[in-house]
Protein backbone atom coordinates (compact mmCIF):
# COMPACT_ATOMS: atom_id res chain seq x y z
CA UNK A 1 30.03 8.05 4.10
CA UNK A 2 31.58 10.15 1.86
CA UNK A 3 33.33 7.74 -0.36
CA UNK A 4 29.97 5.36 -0.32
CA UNK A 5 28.27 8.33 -1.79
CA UNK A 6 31.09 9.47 -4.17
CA UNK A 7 30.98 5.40 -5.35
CA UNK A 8 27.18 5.51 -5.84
CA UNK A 9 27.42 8.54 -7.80
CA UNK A 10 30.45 7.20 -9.73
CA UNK A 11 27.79 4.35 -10.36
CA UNK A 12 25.18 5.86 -11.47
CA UNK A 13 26.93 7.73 -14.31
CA UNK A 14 28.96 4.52 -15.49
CA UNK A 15 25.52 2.59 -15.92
CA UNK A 16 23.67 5.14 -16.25
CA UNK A 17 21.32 3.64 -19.23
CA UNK A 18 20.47 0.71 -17.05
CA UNK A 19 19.68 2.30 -14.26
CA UNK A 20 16.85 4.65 -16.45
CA UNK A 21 15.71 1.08 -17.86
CA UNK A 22 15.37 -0.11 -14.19
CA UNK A 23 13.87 3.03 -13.34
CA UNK A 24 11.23 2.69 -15.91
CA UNK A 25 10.47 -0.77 -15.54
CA UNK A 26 9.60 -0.33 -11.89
CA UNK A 27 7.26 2.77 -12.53
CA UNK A 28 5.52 0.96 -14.81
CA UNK A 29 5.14 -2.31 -12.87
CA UNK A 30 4.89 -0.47 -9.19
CA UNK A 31 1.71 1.60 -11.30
CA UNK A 32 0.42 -1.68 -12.57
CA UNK A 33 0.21 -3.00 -9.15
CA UNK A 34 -1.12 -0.16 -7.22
CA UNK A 35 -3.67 0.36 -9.82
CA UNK A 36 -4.64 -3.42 -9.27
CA UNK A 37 -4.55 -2.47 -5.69
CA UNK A 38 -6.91 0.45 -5.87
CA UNK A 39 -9.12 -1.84 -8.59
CA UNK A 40 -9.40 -4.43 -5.42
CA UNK A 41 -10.13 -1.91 -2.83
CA UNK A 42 -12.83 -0.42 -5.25
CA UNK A 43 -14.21 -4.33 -5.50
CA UNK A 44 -14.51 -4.85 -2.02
CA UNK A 45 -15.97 -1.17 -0.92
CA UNK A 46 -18.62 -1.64 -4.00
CA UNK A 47 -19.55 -5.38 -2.88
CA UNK A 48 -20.08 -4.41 1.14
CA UNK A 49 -22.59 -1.28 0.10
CA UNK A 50 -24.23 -3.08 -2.87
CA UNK A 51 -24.56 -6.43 -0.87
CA UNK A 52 -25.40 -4.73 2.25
CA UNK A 53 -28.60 -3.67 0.07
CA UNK A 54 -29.71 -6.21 -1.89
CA UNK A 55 -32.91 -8.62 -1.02
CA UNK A 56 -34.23 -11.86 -2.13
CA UNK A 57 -37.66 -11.35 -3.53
CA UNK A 58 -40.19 -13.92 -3.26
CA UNK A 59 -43.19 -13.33 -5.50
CA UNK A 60 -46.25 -15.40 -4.80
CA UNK A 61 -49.33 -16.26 -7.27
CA UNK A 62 -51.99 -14.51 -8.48
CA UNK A 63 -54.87 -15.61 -10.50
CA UNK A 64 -53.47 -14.50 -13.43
CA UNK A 65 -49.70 -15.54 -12.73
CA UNK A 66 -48.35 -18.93 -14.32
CA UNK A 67 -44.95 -21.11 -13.70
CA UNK A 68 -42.98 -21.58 -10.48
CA UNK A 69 -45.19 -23.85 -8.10
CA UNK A 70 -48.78 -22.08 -8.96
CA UNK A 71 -51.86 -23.73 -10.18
CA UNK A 72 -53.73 -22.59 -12.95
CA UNK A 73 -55.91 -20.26 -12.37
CA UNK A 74 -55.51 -19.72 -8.32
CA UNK A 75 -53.74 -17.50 -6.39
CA UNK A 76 -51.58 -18.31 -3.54
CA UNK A 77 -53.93 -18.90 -0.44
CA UNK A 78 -53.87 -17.72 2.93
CA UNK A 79 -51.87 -20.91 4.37
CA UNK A 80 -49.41 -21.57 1.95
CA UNK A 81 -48.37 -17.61 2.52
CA UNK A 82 -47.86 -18.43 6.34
CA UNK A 83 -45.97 -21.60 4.72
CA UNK A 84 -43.40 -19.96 3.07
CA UNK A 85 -43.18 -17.18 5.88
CA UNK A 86 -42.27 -19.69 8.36
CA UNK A 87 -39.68 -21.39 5.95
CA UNK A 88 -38.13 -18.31 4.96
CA UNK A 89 -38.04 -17.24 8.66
CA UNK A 90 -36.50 -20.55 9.96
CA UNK A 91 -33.31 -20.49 7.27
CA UNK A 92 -30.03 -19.73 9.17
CA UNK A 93 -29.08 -17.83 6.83
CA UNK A 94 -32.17 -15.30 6.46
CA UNK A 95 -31.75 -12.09 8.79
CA UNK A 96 -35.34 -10.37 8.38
CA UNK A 97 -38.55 -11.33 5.96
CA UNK A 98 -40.82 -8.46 5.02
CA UNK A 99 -44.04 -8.75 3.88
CA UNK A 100 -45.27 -6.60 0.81
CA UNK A 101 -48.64 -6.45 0.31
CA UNK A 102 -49.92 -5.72 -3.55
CA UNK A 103 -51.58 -2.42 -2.73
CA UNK A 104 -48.18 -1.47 -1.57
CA UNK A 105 -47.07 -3.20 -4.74
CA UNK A 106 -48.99 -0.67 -6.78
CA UNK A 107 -48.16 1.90 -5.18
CA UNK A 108 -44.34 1.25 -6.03
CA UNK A 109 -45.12 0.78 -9.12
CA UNK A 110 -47.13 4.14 -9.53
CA UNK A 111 -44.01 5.59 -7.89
CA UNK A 112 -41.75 4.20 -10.44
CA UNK A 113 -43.31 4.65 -13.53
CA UNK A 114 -45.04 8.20 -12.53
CA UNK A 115 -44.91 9.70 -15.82
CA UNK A 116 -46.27 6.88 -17.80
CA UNK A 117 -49.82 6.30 -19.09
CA UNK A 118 -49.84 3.26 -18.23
CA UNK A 119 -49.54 3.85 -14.36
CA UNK A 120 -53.60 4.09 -14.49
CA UNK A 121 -54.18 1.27 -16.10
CA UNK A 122 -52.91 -1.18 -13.14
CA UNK A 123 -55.15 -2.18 -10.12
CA UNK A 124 -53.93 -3.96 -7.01
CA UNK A 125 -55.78 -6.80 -8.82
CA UNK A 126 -52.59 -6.67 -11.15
CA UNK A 127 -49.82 -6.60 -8.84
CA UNK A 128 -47.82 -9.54 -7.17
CA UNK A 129 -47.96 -9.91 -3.27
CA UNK A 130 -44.27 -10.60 -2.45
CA UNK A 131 -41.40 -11.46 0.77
CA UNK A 132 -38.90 -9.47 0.52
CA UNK A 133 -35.88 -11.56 2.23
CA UNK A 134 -32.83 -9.94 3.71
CA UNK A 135 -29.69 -12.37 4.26
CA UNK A 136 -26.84 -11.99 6.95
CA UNK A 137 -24.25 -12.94 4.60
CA UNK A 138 -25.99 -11.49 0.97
CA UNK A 139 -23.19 -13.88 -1.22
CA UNK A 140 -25.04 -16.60 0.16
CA UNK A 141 -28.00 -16.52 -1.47
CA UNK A 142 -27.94 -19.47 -3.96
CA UNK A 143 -29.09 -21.81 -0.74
CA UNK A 144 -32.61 -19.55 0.07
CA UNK A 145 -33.14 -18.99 -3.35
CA UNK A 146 -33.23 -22.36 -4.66
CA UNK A 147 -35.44 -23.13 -1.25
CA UNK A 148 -37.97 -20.35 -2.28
CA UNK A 149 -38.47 -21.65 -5.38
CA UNK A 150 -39.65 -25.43 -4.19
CA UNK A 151 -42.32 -23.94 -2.43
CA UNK A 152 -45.78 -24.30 -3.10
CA UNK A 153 -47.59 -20.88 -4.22
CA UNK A 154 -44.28 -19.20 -5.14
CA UNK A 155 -44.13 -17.98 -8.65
CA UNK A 156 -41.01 -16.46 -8.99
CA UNK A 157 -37.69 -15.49 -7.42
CA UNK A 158 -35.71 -12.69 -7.99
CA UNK A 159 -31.92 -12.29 -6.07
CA UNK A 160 -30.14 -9.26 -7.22
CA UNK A 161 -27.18 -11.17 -6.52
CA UNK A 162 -27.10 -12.82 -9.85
CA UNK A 163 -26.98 -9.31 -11.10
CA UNK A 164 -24.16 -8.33 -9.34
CA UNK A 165 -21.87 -11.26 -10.07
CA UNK A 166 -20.87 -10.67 -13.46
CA UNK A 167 -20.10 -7.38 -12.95
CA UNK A 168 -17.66 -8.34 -9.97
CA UNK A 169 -16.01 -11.48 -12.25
CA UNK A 170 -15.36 -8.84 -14.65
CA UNK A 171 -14.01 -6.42 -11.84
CA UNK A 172 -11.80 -9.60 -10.43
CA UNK A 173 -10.70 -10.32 -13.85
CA UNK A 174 -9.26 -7.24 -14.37
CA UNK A 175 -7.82 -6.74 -10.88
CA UNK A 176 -6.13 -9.84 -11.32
CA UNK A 177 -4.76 -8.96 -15.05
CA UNK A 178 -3.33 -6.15 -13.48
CA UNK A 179 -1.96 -7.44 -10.85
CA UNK A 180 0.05 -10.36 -13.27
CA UNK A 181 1.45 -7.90 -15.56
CA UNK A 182 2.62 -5.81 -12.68
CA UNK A 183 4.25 -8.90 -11.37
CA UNK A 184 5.84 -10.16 -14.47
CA UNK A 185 7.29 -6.32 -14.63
CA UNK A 186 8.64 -6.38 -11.18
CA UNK A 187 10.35 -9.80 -12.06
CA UNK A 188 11.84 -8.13 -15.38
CA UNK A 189 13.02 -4.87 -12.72
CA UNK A 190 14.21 -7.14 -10.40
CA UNK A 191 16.25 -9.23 -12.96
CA UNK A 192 17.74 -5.73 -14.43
CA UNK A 193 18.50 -4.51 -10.98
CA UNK A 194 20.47 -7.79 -10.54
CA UNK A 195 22.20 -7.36 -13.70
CA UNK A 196 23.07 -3.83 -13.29
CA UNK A 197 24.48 -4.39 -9.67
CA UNK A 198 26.63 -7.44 -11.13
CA UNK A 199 28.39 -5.43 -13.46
CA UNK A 200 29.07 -3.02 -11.05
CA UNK A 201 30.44 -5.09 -8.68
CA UNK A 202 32.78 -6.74 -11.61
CA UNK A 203 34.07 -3.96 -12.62
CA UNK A 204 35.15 -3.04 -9.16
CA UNK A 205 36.04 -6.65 -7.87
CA UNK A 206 39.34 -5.77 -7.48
CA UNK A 207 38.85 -2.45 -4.96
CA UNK A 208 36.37 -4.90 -2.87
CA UNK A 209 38.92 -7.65 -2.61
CA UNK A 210 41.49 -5.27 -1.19
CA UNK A 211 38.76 -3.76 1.18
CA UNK A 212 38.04 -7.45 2.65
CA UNK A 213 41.85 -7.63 2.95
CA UNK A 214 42.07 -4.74 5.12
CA UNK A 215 39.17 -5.28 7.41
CA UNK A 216 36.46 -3.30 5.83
CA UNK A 217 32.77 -4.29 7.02
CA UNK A 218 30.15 -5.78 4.57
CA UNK A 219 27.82 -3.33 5.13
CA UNK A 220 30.79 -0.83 3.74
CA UNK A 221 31.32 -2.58 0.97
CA UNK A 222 27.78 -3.27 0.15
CA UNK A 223 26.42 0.49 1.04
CA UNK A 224 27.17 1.91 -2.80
CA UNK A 225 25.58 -0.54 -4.51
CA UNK A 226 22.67 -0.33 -1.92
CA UNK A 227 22.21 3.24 -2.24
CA UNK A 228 22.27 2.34 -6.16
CA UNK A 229 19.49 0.67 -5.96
CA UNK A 230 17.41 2.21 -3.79
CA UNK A 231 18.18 5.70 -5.55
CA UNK A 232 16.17 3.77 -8.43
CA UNK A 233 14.02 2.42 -6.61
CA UNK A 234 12.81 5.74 -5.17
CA UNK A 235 12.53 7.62 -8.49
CA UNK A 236 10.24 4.94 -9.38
CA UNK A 237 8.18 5.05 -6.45
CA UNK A 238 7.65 8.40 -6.73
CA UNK A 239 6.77 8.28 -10.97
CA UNK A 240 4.26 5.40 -9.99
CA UNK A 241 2.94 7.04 -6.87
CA UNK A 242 2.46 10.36 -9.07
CA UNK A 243 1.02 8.31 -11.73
CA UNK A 244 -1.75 6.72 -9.23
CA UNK A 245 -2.50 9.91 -7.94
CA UNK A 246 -3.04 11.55 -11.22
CA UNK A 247 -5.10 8.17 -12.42
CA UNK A 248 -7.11 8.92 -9.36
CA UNK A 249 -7.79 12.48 -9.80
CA UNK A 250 -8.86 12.22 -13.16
CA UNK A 251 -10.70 8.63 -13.49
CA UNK A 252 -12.47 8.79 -9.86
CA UNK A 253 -12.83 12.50 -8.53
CA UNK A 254 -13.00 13.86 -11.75
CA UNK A 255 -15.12 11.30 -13.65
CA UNK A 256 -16.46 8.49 -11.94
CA UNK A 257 -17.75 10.10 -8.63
CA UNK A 258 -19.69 12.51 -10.31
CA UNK A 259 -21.01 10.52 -13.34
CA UNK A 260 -21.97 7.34 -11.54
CA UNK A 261 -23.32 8.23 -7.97
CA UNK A 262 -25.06 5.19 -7.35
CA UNK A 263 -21.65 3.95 -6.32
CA UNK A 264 -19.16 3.98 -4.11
CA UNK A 265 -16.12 5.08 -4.91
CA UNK A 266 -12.48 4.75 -3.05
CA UNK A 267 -11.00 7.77 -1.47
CA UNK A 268 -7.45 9.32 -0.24
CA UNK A 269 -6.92 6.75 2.37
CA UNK A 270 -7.01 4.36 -0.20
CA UNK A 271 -4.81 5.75 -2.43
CA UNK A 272 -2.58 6.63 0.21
CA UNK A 273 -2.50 2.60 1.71
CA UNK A 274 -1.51 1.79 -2.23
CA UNK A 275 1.31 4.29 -2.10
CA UNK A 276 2.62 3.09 0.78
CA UNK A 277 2.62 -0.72 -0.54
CA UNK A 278 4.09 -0.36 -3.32
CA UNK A 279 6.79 1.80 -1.43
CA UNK A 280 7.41 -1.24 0.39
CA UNK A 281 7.64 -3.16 -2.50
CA UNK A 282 10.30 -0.94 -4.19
CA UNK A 283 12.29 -0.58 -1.48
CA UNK A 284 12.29 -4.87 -1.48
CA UNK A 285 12.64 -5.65 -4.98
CA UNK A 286 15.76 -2.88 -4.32
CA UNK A 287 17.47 -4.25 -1.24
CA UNK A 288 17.25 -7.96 -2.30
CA UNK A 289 18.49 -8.29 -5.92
CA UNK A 290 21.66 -6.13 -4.92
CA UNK A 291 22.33 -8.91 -1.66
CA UNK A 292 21.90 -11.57 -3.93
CA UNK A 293 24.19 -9.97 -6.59
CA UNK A 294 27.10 -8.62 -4.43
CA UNK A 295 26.85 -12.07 -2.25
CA UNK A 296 29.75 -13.44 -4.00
CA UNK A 297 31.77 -10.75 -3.57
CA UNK A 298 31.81 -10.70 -0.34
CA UNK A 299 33.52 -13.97 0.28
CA UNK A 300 36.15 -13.00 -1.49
């Protein structure tokens, strides 16, 4: 062990620029990919809550209401409200249906805009009767909202969902940005790592030959220019794992979580899950360049 350690170290110092440019390249990409990690952990935690809340709204006609499927000048009667009740109630995809009445409509309203003078200016007369639709699966709501709309006495429909979905394209967008430079980074690490272990095994071709001569294991041969590696490796595991943290700290507990409460936001555990993948992904993109570099060697 002692002369696989005194080799390493021997390494280190005769390539000792590459292995900082390998150390910085994986830092960089191993941040870039656990910040695209924590970006799709944020996604996902953000869509369950947000989705878990949102509703299909059906609003029905009034006297005073035109478009959709009303006619001029009526409201929606009686019968075509148990109508599109029923239909709403009988798609597979619809969990509950509330009903809200327009009193209770006004009174939301009232609640809402409290401090305006225009909240005594509205009558029940004014307000819009309206189902309020909750879906098992809330992605799934082009199918009930395009049904809604055919039906006679409906107005208008409004799904929260179509909200929501830009601001998750733009959430995947950038998840998956990340996650492509971070890649293209580890490919440029992984390529250096290859490059710096091939050198180092030329310049000591000779010393291996003679140790395959007298009997000496792979694994002996191989262990300095493992522990090459993986010293690398684990410096820049621990610069991107300190990076993340500090990322976190700052942008979420320090910012985000207290700034915009209306939203979820990721906590240690996630950070922590991150660490440990991109861990595993240093320790990989250490072990496999250096077998694919020394392979040759040992055949000699």
């Amino acid at each position: 062990m002692r002369h696989s350690l005194r080799e390493t170290w021997s390494g280190l110092k005769r390539n000792l620029a590459m292995t900082i440019a390998v150390v910085v390249t994986m830092a960089v990409s191993l941040s870039l990919l656990g910040a695209g990690l924590l970006t799709s952990m944020e996604v996902d935690l953000t869509k369950r809550t947000l989705y878990g809340k949102i509703t299909v709204q059906v609003f029905l006609c009034t006297e005073n209401t035109q478009g959709g499927r009303c006619e001029p000048g009526k409201g929606t009667t009686d019968a075509q409200r148990d109508a599109i009740q029923q239909t709403l109630e009988a798609n597979p995809e619809v969990s509950a249906v509330e009903y809200e009445s327009k009193e209770v409509a006004l009174a939301e309203f009232q609640r809402v805009f409290a401090d305006s003078p225009a909240v005594h200016s509205r009558t029940a007369d004014d307000m819009q009767d309206s189902f309020k639709v909750r879906l098992h699966n809330p992605e799934n709501y082009a199918g009930v909202s395009s049904e809604a709309r055919g039906l006679q006495g409906v107005q208008a429909v409004q799904d929260q969902n179509s909200i929501l979905e830009p601001i998750f394209k733009w959430f995947g967008a950038l998840q998956w940005a990340t996650i492509t430079m971070s890649v293209l980074l580890l490919l440029a690490a992984a390529l250096q790592i290859v490059n710096t272990i091939r050198m180092a095994a030329f310049s000591r071709r000779r010393e291996m030959g003679i140790m395959r001569l007298v009997g000496a294991s792979n694994i002996y041969i191989l262990l300095p220019f493992l522990l090459e590696a993986l010293i690398a490796a684990v410096i820049g595991v621990v610069l991107a794992a300190g990076t993340l943290t500090l990322g976190d700290w700052f942008v979420i507990d320090q910012n985000a979580r207290t700034s915009i409460t209306a939203l979820p936001w990721i906590g240690w555990g996630d950070l922590a899950a991150a660490i440990v993948s991109i861990a595993a992904v240093g320790v990989a993109l250490a072990v496999i360049p250096t077998l694919l570099a020394t392979r040759r060697y040992l055949r000699i």
